[in-house]
Protein backbone atom coordinates (compact mmCIF):
# COMPACT_ATOMS: atom_id res chain seq x y z
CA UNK A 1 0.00 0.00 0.00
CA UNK A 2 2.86 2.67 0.89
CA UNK A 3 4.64 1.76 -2.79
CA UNK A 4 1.25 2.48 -3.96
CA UNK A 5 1.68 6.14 -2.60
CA UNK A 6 4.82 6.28 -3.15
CA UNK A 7 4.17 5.85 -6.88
CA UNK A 8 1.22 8.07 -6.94
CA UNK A 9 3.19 11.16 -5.54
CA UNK A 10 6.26 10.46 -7.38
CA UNK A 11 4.25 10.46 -10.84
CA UNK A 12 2.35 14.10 -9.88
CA UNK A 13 4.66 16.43 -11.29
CA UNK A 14 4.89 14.96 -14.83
CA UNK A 15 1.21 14.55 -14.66
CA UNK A 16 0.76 18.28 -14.18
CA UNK A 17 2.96 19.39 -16.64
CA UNK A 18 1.42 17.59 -18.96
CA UNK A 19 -1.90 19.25 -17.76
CA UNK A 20 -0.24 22.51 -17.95
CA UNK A 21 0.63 22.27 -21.69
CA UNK A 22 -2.14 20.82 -22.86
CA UNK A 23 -4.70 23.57 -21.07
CA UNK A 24 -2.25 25.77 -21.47
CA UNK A 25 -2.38 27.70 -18.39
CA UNK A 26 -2.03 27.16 -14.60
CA UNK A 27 -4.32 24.59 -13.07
CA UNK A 28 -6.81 24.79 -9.98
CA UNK A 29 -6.70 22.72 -6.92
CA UNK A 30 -9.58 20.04 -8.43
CA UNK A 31 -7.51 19.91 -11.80
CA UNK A 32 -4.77 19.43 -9.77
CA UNK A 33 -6.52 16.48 -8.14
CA UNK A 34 -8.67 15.00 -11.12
CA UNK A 35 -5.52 14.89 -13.31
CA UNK A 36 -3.40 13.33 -10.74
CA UNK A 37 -6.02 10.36 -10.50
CA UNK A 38 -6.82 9.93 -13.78
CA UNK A 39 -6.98 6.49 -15.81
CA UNK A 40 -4.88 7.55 -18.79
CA UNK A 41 -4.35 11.23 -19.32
CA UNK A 42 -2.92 10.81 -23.18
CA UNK A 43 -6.56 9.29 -24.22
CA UNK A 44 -8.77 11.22 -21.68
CA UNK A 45 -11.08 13.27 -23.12
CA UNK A 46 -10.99 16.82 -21.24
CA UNK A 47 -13.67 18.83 -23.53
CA UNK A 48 -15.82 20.65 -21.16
CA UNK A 49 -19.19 19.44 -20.86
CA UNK A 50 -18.82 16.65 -22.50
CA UNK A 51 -15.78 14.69 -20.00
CA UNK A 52 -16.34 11.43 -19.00
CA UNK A 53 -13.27 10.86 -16.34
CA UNK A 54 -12.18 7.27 -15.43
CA UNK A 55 -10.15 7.55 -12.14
CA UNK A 56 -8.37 5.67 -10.36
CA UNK A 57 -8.63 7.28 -6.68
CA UNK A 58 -6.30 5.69 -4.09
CA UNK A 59 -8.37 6.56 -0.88
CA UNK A 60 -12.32 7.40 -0.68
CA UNK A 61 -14.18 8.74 2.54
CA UNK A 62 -17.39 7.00 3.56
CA UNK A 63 -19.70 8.55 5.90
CA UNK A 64 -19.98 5.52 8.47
CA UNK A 65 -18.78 1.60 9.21
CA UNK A 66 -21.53 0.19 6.61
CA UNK A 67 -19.35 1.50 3.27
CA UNK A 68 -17.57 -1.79 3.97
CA UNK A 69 -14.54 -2.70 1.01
CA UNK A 70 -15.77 -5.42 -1.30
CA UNK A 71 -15.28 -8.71 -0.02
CA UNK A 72 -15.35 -8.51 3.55
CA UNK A 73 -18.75 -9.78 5.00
């Protein structure tokens, strides 16, 4: 799980550069986070209003003990 991090933070900054150029100006704080989780930003579709993101999210907040992970009844 900590590679997992790891990984994730270590790939950021090439991620957002890429986002940078292709918008071609600076990004928010939710572009910051939607690009950074992201399936595949080179075939991602980023017109607006008609997006479709596929993310990959490494954490998620539930609001109480019954959003159980899959799997453990």
């Amino acid at each position: 799980m900590l590679d997992q991090i790891r990984a994730l933070y270590q790939s950021m900054p090439a991620k957002l550069a890429a986002a940078r150029k292709k918008f071609g100006r600076p990004l928010t704080l939710t572009e910051k986070i939607l690009v950074s989780h992201v399936d595949n930003f080179e075939t991602q579709i980023w017109e607006r209003g008609k997006a479709q993101l596929l993310l990959r999210p490494d954490r998620v907040a539930m609001q109480d003990a019954t959003a159980r992970k899959q799997g453990s009844l």
